[in-house]
C-alpha atoms as a PDB file:
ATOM      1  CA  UNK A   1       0.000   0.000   0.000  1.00  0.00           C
ATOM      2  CA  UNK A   2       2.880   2.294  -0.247  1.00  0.00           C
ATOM      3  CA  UNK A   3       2.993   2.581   3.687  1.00  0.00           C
ATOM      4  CA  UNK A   4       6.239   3.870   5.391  1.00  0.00           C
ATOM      5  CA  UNK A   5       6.983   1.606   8.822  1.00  0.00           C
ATOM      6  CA  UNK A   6       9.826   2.581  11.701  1.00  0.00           C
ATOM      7  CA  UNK A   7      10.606  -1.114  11.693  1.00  0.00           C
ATOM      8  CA  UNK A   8      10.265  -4.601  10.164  1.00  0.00           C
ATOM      9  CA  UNK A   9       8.332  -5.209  13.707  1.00  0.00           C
ATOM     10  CA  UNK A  10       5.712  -2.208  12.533  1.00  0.00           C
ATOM     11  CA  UNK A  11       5.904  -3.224   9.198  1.00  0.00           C
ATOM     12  CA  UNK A  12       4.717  -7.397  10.793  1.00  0.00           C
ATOM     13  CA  UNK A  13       2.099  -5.623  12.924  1.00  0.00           C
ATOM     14  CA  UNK A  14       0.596  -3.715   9.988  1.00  0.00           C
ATOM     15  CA  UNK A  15       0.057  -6.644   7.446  1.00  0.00           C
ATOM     16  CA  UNK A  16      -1.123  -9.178  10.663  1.00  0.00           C
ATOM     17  CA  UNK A  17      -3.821  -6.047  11.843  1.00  0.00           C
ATOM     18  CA  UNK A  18      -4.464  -5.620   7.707  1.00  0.00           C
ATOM     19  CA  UNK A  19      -5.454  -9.254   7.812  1.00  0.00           C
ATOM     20  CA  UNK A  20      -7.970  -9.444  10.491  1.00  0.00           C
ATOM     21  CA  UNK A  21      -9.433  -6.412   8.657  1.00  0.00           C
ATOM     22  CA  UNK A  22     -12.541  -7.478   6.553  1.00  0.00           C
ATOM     23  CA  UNK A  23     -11.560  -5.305   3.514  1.00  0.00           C
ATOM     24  CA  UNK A  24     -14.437  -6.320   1.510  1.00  0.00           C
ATOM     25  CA  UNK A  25     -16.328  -3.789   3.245  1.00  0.00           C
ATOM     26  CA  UNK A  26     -13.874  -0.927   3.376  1.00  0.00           C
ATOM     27  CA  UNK A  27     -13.478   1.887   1.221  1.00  0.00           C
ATOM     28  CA  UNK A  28      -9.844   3.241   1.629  1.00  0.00           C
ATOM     29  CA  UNK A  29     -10.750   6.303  -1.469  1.00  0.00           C
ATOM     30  CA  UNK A  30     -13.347   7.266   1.366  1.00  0.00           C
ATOM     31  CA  UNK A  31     -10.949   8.131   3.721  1.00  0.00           C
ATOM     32  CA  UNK A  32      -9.108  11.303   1.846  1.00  0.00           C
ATOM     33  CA  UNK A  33      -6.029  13.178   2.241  1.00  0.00           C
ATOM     34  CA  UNK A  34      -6.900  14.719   5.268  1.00  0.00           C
ATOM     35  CA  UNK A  35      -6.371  10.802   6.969  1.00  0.00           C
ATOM     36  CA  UNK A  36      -3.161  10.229   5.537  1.00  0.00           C
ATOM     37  CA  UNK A  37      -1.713  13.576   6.920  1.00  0.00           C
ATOM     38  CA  UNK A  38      -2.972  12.803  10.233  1.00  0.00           C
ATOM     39  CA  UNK A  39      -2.000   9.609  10.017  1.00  0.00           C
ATOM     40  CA  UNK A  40       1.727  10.060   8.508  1.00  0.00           C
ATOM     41  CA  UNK A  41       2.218  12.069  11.892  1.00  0.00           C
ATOM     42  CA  UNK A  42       3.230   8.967  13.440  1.00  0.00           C
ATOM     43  CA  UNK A  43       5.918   8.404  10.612  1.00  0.00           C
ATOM     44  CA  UNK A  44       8.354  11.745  11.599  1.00  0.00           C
ATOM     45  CA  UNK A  45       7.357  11.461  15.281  1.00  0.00           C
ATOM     46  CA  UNK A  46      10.580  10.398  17.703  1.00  0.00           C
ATOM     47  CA  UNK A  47       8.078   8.984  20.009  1.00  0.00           C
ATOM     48  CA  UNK A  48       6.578   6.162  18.865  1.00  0.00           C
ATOM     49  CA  UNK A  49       8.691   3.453  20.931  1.00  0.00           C
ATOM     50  CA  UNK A  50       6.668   4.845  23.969  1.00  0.00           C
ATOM     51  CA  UNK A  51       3.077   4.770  22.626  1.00  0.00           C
ATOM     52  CA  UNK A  52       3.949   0.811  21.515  1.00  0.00           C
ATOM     53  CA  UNK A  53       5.064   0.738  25.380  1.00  0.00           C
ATOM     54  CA  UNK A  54       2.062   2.287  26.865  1.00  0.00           C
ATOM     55  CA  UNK A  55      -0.394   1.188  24.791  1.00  0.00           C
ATOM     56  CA  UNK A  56      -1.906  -1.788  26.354  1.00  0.00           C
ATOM     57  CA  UNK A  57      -2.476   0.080  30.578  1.00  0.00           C
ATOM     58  CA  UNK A  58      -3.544   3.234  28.710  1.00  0.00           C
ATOM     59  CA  UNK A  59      -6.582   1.207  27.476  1.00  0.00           C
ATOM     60  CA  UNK A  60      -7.505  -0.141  30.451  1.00  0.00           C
ATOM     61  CA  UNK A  61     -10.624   1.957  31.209  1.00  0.00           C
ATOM     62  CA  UNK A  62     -11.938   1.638  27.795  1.00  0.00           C
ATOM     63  CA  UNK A  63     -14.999  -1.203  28.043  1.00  0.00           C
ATOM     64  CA  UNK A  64     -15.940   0.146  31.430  1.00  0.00           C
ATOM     65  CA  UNK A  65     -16.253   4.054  29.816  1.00  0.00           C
ATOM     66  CA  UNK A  66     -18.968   2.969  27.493  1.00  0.00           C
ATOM     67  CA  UNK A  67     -21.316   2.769  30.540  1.00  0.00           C
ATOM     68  CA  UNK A  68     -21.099   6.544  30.857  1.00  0.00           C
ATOM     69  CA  UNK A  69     -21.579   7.601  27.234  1.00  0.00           C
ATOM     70  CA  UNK A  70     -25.267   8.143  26.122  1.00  0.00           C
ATOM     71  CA  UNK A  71     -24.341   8.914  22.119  1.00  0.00           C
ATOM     72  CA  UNK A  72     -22.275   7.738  19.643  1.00  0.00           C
ATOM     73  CA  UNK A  73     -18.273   7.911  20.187  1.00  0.00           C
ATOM     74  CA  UNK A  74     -15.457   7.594  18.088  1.00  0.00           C
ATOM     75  CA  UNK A  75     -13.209   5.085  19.768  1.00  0.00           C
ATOM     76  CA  UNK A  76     -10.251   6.837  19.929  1.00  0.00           C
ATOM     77  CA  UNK A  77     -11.934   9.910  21.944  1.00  0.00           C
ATOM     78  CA  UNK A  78     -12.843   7.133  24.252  1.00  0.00           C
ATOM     79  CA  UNK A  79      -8.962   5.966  24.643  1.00  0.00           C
ATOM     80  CA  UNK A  80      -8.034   9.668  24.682  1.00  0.00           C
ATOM     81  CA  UNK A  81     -10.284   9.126  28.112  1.00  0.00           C
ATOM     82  CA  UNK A  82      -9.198   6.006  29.070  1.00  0.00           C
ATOM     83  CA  UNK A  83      -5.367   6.903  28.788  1.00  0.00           C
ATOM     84  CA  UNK A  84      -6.163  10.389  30.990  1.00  0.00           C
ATOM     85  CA  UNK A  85      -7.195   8.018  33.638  1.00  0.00           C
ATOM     86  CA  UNK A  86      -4.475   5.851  33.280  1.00  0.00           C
ATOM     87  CA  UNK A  87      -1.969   7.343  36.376  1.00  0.00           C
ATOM     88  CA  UNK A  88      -4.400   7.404  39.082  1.00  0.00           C
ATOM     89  CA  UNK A  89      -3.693  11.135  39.433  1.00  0.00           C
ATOM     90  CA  UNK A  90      -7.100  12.094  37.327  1.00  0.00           C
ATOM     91  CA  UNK A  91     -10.622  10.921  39.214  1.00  0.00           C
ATOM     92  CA  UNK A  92     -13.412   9.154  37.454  1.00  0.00           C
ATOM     93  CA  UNK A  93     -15.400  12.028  38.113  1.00  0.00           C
ATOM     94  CA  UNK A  94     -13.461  14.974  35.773  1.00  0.00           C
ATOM     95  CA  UNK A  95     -13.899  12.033  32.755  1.00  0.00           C
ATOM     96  CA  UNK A  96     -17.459  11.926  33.820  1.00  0.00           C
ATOM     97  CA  UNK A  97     -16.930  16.365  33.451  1.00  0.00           C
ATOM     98  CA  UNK A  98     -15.409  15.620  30.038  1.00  0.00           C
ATOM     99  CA  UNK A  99     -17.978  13.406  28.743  1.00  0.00           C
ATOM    100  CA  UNK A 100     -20.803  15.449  29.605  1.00  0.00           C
ATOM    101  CA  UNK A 101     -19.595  18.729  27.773  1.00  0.00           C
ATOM    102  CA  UNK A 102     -18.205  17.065  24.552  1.00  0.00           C
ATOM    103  CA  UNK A 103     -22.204  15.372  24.609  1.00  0.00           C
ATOM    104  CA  UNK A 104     -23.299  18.445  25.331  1.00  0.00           C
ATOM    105  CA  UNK A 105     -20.825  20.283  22.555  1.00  0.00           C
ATOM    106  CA  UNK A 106     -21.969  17.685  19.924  1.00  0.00           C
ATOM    107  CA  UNK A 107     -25.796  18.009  20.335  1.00  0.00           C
ATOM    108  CA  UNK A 108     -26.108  21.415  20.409  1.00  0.00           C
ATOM    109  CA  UNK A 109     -24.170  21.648  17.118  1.00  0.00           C
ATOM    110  CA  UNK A 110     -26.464  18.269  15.786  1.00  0.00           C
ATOM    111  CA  UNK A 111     -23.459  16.158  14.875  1.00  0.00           C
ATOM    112  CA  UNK A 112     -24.006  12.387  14.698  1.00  0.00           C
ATOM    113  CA  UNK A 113     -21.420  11.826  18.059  1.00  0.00           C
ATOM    114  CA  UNK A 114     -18.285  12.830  19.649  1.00  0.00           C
ATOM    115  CA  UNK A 115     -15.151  12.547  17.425  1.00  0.00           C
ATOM    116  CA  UNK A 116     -11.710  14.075  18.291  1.00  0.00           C
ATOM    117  CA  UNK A 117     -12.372  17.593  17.499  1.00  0.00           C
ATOM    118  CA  UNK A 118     -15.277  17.684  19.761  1.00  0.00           C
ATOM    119  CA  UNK A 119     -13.532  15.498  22.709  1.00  0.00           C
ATOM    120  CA  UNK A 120     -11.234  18.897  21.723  1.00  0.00           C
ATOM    121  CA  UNK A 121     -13.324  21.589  22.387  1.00  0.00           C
ATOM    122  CA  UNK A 122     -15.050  20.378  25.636  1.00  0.00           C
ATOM    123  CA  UNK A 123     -11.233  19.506  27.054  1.00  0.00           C
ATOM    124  CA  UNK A 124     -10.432  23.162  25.786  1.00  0.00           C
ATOM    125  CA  UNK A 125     -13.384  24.987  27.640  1.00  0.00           C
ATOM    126  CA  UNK A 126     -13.267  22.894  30.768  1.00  0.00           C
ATOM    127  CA  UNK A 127      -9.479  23.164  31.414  1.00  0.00           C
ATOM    128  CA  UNK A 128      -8.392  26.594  33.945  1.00  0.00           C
ATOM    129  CA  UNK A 129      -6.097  25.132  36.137  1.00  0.00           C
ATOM    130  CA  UNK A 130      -2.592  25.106  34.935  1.00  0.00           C
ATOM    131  CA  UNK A 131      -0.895  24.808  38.370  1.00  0.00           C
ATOM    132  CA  UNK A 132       1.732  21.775  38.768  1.00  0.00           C
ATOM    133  CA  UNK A 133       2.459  19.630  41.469  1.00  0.00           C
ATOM    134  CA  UNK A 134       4.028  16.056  40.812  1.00  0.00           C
ATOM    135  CA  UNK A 135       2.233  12.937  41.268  1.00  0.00           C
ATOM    136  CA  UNK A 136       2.989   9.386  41.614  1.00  0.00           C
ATOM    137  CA  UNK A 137       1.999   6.720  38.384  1.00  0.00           C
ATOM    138  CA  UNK A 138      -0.235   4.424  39.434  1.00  0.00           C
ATOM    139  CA  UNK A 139      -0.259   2.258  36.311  1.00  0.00           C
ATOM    140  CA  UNK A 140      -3.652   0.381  35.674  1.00  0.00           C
ATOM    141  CA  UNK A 141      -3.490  -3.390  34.792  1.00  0.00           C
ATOM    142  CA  UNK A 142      -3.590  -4.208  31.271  1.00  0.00           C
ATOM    143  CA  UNK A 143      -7.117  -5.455  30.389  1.00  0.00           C
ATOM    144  CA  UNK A 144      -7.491  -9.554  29.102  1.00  0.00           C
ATOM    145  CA  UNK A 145      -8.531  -8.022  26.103  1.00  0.00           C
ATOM    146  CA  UNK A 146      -6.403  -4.933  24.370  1.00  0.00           C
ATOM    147  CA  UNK A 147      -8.876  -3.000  22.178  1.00  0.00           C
ATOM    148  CA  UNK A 148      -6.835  -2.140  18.369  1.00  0.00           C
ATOM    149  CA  UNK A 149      -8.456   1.333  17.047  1.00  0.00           C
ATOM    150  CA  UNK A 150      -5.477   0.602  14.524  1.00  0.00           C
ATOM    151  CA  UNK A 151      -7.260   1.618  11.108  1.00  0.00           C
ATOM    152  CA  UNK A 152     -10.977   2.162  13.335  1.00  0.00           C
ATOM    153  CA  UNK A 153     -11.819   4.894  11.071  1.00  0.00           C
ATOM    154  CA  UNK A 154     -12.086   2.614   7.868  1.00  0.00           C
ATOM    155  CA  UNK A 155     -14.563   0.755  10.142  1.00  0.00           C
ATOM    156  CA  UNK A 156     -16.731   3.690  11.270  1.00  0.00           C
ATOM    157  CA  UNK A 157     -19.930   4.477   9.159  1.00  0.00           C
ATOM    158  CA  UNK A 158     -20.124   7.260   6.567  1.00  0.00           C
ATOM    159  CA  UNK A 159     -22.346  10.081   8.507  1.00  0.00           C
ATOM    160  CA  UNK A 160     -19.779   9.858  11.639  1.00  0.00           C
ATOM    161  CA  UNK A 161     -16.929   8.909   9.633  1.00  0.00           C
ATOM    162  CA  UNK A 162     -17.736  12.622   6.805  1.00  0.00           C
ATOM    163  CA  UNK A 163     -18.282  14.541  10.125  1.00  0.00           C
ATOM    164  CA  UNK A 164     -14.782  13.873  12.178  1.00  0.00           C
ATOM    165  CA  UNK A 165     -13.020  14.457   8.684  1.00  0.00           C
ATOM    166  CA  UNK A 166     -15.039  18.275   7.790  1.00  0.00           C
ATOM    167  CA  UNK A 167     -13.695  19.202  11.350  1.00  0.00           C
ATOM    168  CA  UNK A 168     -10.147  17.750  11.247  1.00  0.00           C
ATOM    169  CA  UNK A 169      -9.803  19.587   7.870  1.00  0.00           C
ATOM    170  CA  UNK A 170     -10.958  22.614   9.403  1.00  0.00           C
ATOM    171  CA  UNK A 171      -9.137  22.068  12.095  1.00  0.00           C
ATOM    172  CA  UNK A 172      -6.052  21.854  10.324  1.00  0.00           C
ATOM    173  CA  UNK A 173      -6.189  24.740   9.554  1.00  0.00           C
ATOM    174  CA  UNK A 174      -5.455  25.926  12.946  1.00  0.00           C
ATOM    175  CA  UNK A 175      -1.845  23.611  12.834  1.00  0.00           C
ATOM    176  CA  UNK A 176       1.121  26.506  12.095  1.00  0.00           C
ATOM    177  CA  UNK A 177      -0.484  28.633  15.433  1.00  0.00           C
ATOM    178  CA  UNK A 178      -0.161  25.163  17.340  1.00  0.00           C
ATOM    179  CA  UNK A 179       3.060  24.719  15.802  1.00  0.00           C
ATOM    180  CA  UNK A 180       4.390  28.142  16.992  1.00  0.00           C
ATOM    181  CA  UNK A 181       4.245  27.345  20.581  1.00  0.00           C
ATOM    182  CA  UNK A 182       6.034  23.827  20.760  1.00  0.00           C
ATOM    183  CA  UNK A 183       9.663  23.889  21.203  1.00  0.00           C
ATOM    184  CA  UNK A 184       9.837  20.275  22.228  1.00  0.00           C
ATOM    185  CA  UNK A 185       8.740  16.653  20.447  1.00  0.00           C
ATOM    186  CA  UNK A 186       4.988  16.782  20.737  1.00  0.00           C
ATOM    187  CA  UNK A 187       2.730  13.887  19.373  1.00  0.00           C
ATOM    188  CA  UNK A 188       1.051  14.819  16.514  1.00  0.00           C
ATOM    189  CA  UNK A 189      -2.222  13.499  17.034  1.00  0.00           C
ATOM    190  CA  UNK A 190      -2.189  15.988  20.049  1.00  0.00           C
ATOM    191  CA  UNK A 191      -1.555  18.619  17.434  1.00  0.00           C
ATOM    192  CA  UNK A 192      -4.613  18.191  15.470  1.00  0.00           C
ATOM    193  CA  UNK A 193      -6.693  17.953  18.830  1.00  0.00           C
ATOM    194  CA  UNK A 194      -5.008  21.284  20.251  1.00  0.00           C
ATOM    195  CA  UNK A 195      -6.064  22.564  16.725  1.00  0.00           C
ATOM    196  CA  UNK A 196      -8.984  21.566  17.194  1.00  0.00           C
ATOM    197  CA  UNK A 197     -10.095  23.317  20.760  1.00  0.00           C
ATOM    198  CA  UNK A 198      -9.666  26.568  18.635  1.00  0.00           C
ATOM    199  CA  UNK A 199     -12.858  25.809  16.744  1.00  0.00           C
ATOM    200  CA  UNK A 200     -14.401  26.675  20.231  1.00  0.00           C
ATOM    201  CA  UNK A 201     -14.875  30.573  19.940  1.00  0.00           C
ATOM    202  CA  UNK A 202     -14.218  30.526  24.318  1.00  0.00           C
ATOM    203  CA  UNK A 203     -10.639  29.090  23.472  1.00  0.00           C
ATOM    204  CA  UNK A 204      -7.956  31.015  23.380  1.00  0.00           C
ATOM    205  CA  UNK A 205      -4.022  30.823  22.220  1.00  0.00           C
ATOM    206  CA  UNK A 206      -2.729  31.765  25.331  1.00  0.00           C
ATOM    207  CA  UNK A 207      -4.953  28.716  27.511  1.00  0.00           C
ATOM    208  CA  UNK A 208      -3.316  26.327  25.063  1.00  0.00           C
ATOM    209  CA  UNK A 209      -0.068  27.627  25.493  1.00  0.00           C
ATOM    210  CA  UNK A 210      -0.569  26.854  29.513  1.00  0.00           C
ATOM    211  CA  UNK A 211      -1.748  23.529  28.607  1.00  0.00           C
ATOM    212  CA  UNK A 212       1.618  22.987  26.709  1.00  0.00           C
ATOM    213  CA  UNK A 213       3.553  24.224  29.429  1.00  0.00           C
ATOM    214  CA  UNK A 214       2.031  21.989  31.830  1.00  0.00           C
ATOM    215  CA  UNK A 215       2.258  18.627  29.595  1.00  0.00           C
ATOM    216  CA  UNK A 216       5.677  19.803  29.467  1.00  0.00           C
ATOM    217  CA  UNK A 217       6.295  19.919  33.375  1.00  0.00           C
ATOM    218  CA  UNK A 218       4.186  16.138  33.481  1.00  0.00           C
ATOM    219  CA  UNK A 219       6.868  15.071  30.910  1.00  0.00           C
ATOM    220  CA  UNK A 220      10.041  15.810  32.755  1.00  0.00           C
ATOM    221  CA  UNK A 221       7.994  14.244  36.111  1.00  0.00           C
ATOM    222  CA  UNK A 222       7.338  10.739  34.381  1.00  0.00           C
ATOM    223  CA  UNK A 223      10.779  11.414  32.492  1.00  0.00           C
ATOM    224  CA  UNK A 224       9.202  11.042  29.386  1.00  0.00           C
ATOM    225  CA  UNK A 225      11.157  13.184  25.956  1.00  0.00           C
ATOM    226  CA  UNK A 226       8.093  14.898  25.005  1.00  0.00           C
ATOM    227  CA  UNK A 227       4.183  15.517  24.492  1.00  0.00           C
ATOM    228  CA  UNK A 228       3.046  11.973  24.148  1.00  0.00           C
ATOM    229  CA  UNK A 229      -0.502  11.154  24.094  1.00  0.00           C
ATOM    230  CA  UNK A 230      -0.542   9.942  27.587  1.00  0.00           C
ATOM    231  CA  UNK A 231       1.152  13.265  29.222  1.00  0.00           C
ATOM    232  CA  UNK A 232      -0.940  15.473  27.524  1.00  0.00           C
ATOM    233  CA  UNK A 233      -4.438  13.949  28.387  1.00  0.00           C
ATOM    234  CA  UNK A 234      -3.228  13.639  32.081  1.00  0.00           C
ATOM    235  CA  UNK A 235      -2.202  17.288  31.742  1.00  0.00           C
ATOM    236  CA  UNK A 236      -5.799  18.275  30.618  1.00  0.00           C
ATOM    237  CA  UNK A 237      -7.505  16.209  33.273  1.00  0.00           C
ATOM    238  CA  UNK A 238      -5.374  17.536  35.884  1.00  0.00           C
ATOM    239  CA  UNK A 239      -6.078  20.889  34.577  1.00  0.00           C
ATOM    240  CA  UNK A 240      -9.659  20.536  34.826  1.00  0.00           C
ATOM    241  CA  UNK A 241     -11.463  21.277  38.709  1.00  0.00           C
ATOM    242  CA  UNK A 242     -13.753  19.044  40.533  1.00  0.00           C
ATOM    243  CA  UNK A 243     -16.396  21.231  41.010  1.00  0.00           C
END
């Protein structure tokens, strides 16, 4: 398919997940360019060794998460949750917070569900406390099962699927102001969400600079080299109150 790997063990992972796909029913021309930027993110990024290594704890809270959704989710916003849980540091309760805006976000604006831009935008106008103070990681267990959102968006229906894109693209367009404030390896995944809390009118540069600064500060605490996924949704559920 003309896909670039960081290793022959990426490369094995890829045509093994590829298999289990039922490709029959997916329509990779559906998908658009705007996927295979997002996706090629992953292909430049230095910190891919650590999401391979994180991966399976960061998903622990994922099955049990569904019970507090009421509309249709794309799976990785629910991960994006999941992971934000996943040093102890973050209560149940601020994901509960979370889940309730983005509903709220996406039925006042009559989208189909809550996709990544959305998950975006309710992080984005919920977040106002940028203070630091280090915590300890309490790693979850791995669940029996790890869920794979590798290639979940082939697998999504149309409305959902044409709705996450029109905001990603538009989203996008908010990348170079993102870009400007990073001065360190940030995932870029977490750039396209970050873009995407500026679709919010109520969310300004400056709030996502503090958020940046603060992922930052959880980086050098955990000893990680950079924004990964992980650090920054801890950083925006720590950054969110309780009441």
């Amino acid at each position: 398919m003309g896909n670039l790997h960081c290793s022959v063990y990426c490369a094995e992972q890829g045509r093994e997940r590829m298999e289990n796909l039922d490709l029959e029913k997916i329509d990779f021309a559906a998908l658009g360019p705007v996927v295979d930027r997002f996706m090629s993110t992953c292909q430049v990024c230095p910190l891919v060794l650590k999401c391979r290594e994180v991966r399976s704890f960061c998903g622990a809270y994922f099955e049990e998460l569904h019970d507090y959704i009421s509309i249709r989710w794309c799976c990785h916003a629910i991960y994006a949750l999941s992971a934000m849980l996943s040093d102890g540091s973050v209560p149940m309760n601020i994901v509960k917070k979370v889940i309730q805006k983005a509903e709220e976000i996406a039925r006042s604006n009559a989208h189909t569900g809550v996709s990544i831009a959305i998950l975006g935008m309710a992080e984005g106008e919920l977040m106002e406390d940028f203070s630091h103070t280090p915590q300890p990681d309490i790693q979850p267990e791995p669940p029996k099962e790890e869920h794979d959102h590798y290639l979940a968006c082939v697998q999504c229906d149309k409305k959902f699927m044409d709705e996450c894109f029109k905001l990603t693209e538009e989203a996008e367009i908010n990348l170079p102001r993102i870009d400007a404030l990073l001065d360190y390896p940030y995932c870029g995944h977490m750039r396209y969400e970050m873009a995407g809390m500026l679709l919010s009118p109520s969310i300004t540069i400056d709030k996502i600079k503090q958020l940046i600064n603060k992922t930052r500060a959880i980086a050098k605490e955990k000893d990680y080299k950079g924004g990964h996924f992980r650090i920054h949704y801890i950083a925006i559920g720590r950054s969110i109150k309780t009441t």
